[in-house]
N, C-alpha and C. Protein backbone atom coordinates (compact mmCIF):
# COMPACT_ATOMS: atom_id res chain seq x y z
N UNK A 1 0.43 39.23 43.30
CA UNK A 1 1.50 38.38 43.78
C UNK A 1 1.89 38.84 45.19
N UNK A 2 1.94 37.99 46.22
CA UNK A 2 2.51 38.13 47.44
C UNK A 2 4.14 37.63 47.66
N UNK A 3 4.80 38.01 48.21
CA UNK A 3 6.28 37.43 48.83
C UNK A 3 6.19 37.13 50.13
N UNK A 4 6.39 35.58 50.76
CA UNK A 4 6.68 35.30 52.10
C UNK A 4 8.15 34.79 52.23
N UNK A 5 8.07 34.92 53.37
CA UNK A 5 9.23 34.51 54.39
C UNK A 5 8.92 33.28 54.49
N UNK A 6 10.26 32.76 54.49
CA UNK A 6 10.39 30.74 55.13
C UNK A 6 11.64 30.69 56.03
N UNK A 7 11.03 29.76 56.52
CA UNK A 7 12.35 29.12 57.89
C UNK A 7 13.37 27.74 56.70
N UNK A 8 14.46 28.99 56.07
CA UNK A 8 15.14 27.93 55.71
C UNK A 8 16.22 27.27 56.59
N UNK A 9 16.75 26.59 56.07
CA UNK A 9 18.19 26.25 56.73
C UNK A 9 19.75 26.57 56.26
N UNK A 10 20.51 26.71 57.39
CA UNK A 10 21.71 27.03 57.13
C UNK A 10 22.53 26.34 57.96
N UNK A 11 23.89 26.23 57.60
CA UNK A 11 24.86 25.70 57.77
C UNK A 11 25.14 26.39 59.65
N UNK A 12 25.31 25.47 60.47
CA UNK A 12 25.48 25.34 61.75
C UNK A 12 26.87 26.32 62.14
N UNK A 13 26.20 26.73 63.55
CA UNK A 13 27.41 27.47 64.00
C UNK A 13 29.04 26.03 64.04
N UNK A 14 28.33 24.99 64.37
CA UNK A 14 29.75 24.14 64.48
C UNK A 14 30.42 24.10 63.12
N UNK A 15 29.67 24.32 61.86
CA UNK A 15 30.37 24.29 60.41
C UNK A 15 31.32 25.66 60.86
N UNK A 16 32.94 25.19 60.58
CA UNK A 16 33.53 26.44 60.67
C UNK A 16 33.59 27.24 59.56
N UNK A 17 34.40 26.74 58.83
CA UNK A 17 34.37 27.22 56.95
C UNK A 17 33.59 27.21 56.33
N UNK A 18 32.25 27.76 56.66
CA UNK A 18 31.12 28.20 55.51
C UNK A 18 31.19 28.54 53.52
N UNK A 19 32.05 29.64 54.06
CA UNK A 19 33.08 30.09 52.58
C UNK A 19 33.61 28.65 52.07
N UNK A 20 34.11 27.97 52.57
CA UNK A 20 34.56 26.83 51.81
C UNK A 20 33.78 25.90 51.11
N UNK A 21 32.52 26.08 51.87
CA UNK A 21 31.29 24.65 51.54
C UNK A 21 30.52 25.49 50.26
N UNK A 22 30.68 26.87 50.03
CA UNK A 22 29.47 27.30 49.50
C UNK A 22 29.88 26.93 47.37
N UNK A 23 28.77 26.87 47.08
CA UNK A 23 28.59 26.37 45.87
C UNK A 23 28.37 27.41 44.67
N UNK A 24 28.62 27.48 43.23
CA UNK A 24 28.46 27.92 42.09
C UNK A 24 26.60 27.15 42.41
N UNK A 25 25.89 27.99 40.86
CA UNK A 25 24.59 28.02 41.34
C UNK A 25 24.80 26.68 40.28
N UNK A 26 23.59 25.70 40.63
CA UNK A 26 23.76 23.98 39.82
C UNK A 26 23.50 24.16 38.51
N UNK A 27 23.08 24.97 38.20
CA UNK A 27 23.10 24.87 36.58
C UNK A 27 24.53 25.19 36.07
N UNK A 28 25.60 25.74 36.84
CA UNK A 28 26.77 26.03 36.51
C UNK A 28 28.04 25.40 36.88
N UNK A 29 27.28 23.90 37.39
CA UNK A 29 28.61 22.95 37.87
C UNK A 29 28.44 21.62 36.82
N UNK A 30 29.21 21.81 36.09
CA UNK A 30 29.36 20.22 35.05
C UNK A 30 30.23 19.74 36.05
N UNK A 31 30.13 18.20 35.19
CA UNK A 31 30.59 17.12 35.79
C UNK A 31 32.22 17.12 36.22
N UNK A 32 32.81 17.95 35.68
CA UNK A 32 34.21 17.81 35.91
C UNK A 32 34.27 18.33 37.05
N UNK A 33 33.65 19.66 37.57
CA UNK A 33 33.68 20.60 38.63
C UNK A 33 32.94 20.23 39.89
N UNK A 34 31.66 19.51 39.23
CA UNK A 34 31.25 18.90 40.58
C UNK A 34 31.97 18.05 41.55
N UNK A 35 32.38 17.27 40.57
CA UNK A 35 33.63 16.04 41.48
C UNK A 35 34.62 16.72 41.66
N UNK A 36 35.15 17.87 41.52
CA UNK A 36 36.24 18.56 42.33
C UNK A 36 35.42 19.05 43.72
N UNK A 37 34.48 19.51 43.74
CA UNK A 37 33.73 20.45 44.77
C UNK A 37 33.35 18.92 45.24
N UNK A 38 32.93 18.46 45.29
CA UNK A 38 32.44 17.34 46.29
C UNK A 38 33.30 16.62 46.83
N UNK A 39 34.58 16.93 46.33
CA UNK A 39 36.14 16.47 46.81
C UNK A 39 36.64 17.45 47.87
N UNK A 40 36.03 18.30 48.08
CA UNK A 40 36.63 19.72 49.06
C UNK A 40 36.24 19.08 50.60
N UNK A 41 34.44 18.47 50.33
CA UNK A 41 34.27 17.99 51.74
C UNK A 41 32.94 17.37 51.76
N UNK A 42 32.88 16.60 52.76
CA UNK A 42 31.62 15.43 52.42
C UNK A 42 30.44 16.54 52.67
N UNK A 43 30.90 17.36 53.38
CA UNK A 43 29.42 18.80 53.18
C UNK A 43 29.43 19.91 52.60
N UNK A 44 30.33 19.91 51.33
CA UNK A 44 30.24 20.48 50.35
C UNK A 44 28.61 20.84 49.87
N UNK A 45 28.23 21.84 49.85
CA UNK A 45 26.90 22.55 49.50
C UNK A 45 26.38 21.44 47.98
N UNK A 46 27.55 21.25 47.23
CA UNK A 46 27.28 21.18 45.61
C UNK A 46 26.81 19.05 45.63
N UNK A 47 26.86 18.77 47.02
CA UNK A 47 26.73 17.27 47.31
C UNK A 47 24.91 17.68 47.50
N UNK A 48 24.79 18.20 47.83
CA UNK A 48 23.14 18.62 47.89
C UNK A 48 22.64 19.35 46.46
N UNK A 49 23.00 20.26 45.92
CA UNK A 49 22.76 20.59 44.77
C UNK A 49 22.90 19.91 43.27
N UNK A 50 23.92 19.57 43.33
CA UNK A 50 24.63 18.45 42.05
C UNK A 50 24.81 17.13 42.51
N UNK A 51 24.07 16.18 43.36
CA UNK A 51 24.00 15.27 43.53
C UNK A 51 24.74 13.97 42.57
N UNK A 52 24.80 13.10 43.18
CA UNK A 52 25.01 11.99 41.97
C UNK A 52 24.35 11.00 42.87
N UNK A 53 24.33 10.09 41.92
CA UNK A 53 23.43 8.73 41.70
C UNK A 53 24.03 7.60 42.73
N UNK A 54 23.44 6.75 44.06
CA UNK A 54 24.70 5.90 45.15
C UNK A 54 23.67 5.22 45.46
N UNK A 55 24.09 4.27 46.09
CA UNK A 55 23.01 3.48 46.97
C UNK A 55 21.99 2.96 46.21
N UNK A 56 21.73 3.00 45.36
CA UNK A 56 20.87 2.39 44.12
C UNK A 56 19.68 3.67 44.39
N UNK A 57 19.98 5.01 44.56
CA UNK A 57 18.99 5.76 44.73
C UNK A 57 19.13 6.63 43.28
N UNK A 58 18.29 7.75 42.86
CA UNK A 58 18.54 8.06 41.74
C UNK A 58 19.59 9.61 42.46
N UNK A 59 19.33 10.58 41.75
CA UNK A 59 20.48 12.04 42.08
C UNK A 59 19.39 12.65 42.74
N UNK A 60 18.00 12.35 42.56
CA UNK A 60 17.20 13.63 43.48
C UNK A 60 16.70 12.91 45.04
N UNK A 61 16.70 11.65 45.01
CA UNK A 61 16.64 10.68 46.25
C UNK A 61 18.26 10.93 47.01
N UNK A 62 19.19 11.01 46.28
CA UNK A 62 20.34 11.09 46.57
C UNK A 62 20.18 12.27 47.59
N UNK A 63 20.00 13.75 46.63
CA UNK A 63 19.75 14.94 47.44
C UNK A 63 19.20 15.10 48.54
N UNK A 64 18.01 14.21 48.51
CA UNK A 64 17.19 14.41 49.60
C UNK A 64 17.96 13.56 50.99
N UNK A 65 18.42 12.76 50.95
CA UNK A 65 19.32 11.54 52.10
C UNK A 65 20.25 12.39 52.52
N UNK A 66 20.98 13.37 51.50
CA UNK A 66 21.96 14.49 52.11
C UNK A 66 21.55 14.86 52.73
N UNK A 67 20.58 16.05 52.72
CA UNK A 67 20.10 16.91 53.22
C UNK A 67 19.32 16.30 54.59
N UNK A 68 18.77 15.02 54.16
CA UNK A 68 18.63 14.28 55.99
C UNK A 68 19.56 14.23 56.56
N UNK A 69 20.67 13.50 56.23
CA UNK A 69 21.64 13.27 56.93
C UNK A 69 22.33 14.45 57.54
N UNK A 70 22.37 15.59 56.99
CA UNK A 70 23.08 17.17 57.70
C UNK A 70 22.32 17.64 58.48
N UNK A 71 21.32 17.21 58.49
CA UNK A 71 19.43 17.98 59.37
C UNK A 71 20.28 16.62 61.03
N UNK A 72 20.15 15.52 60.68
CA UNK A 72 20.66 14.39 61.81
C UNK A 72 21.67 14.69 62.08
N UNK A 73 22.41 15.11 61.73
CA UNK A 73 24.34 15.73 62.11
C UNK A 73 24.82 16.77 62.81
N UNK A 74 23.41 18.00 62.51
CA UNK A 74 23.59 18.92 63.16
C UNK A 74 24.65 19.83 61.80
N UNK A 75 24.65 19.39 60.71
CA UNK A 75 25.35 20.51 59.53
C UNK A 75 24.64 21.26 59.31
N UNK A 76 23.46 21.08 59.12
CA UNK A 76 22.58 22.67 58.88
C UNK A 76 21.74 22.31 60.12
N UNK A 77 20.92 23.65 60.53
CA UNK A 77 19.51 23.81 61.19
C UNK A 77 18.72 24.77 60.59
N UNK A 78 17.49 24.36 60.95
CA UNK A 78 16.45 25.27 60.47
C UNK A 78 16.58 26.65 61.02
N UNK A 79 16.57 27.97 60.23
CA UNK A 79 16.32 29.04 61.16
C UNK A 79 15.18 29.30 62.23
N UNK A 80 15.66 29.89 62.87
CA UNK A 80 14.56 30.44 64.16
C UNK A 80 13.13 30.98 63.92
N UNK A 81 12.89 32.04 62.65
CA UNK A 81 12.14 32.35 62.36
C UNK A 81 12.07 32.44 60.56
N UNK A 82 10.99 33.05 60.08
CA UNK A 82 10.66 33.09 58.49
C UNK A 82 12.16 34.21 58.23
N UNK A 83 12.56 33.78 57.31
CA UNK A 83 13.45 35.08 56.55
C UNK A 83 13.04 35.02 55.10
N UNK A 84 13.47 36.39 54.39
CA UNK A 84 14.00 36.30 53.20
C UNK A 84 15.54 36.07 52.72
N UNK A 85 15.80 35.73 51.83
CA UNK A 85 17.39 35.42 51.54
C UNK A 85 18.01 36.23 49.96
N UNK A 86 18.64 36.84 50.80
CA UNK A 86 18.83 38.13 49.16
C UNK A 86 20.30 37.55 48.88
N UNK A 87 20.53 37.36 47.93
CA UNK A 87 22.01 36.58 47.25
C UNK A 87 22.35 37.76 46.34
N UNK A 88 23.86 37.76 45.79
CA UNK A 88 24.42 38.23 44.56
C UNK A 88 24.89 37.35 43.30
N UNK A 89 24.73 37.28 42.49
CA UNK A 89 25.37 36.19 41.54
C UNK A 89 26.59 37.38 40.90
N UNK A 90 27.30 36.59 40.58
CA UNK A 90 28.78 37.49 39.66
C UNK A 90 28.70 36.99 38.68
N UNK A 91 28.44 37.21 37.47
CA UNK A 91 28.48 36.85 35.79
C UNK A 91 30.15 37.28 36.14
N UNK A 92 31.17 35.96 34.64
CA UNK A 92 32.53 35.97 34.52
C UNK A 92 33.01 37.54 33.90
N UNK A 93 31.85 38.53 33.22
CA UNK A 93 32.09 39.52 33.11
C UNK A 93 32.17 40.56 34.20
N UNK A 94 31.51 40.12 35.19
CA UNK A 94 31.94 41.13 36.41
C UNK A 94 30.95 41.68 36.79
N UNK A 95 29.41 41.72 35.81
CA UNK A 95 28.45 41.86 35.72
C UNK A 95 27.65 41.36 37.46
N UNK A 96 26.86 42.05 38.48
CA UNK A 96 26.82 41.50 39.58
C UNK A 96 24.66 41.47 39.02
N UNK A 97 24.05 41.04 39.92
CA UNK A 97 22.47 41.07 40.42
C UNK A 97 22.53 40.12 41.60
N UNK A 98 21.70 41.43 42.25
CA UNK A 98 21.17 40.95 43.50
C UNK A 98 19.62 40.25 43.24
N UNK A 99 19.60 38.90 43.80
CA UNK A 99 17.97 38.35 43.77
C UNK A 99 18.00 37.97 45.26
N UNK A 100 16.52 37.52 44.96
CA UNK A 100 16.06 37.37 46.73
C UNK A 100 15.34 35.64 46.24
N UNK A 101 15.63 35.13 47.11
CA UNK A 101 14.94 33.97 47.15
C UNK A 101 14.18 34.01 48.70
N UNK A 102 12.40 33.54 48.24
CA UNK A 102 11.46 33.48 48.92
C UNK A 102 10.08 32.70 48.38
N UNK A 103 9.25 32.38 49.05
CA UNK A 103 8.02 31.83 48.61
C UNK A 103 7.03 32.96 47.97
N UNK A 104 6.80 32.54 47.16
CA UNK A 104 5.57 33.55 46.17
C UNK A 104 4.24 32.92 46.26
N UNK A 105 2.88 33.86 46.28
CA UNK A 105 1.67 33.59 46.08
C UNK A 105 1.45 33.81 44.68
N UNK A 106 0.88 32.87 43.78
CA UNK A 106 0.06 33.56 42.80
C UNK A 106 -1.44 33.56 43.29
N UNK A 107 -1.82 34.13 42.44
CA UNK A 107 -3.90 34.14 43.14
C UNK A 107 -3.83 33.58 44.95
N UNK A 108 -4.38 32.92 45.03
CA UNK A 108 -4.81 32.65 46.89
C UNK A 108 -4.02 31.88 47.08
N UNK A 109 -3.38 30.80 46.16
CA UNK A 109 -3.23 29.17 47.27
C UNK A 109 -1.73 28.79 46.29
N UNK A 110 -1.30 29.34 45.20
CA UNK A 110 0.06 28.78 44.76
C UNK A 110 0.93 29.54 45.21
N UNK A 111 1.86 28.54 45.81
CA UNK A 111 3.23 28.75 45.89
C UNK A 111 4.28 28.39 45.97
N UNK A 112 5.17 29.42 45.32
CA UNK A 112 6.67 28.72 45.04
C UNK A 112 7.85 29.03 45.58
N UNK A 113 8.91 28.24 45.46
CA UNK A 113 9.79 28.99 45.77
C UNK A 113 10.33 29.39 44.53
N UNK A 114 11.23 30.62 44.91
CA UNK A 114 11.20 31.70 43.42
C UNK A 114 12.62 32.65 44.06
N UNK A 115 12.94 32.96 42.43
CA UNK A 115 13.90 33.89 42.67
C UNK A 115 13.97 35.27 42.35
N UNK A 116 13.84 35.78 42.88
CA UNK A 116 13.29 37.23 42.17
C UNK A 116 14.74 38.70 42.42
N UNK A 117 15.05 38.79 41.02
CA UNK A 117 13.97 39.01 40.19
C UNK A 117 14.71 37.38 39.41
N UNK A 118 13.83 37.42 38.71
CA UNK A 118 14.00 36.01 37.99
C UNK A 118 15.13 35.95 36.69
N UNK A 119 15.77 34.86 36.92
CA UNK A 119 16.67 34.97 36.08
C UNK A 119 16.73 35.32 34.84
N UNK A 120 15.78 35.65 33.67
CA UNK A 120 15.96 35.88 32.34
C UNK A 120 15.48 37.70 32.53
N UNK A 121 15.79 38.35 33.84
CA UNK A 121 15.83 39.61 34.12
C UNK A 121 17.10 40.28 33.65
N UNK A 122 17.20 41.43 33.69
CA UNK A 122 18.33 42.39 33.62
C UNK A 122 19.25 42.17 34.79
N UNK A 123 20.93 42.21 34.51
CA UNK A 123 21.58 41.77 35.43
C UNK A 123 21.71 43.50 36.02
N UNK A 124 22.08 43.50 37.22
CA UNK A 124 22.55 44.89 37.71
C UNK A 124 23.73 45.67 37.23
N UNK A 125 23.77 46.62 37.24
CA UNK A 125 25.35 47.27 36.81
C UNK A 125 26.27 46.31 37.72
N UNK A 126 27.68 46.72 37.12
CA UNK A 126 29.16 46.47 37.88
C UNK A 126 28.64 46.99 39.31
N UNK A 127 29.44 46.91 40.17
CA UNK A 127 29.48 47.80 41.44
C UNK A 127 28.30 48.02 42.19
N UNK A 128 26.85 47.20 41.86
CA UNK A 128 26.02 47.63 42.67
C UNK A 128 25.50 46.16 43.61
C-alpha cells in the first residue's frame, strides 16, 4: 500500500468564520441537525456533505452544483500543492483519534480516497 498527497480544497482566505462553516462528520448529521446547520449559512460545509434533494436534481447532483458553485465564488480553492490532511474526531465520550485523509494505492493502479486509520480502528486515548 502506498499513501499520496492531493491538492484538495479549502475554504478561501475571504471565508472569515471557518469555525463556523465546519461540519459533524455526515454519517452523524440526521435530518433534524442538518437543517439547523444549513440554516447557519448558505456555505455551511454540511450543504456539501448532507445535501438535500432541489432543482429536480437528486442529493449527490445536488452536492456536486455546491461544490461548483463555491469553486465559481471563490468559497473554496484548490490548494497550491499535494497535502495530506490529518483531522481529530471527538467521540461524546471524550474519546479523541487522529486520522489522516489521503489517496491510497492498492497493487499499481487503485486508488482511493481513504481514511486512515480507518474507522472500525481503535480510537486514541483521552488527551492524545
Amino acid at each position: 500500500m502506498k499513501i499520496f498527497a492531493f491538492q484538495g480544497f479549502r475554504y478561501s482566505s475571504e471565508v472569515t468564520d471557518r469555525g463556523a462553516l465546519a461540519a459533524p462528520p455526515f454519517d452523524q448529521i440526521e435530518d433534524r441537525l442538518r437543517d439547523e446547520l444549513h440554516a447557519v449559512s448558505p456555505h455551511h460545509y454540511s450543504h456539501f456533505t448532507r445535501p438535500v434533494e432541489r432543482d429536480g436534481m437528486d442529493a449527490y447532483a445536488a452536492a456536486a452544483a455546491v461544490h461548483d458553485s463555491w469553486v465559481r465564488e471563490g468559497v473554496v480553492q484548490r490548494e497550491e500543492s499535494p497535502s495530506l490532511y490529518p483531522y481529530v474526531v471527538e467521540a461524546p465520550d471524550g474519546t479523541r483519534r487522529v486520522s489522516l485523509c489521503c489517496l491510497v494505492a492498492v497493487g499499481t493502479t487503485r486508488r482511493h480516497l481513504f481514511r486512515f486509520p480507518p474507522p472500525w480502528s481503535q480510537p486514541s486515548p483521552p488527551g492524545t
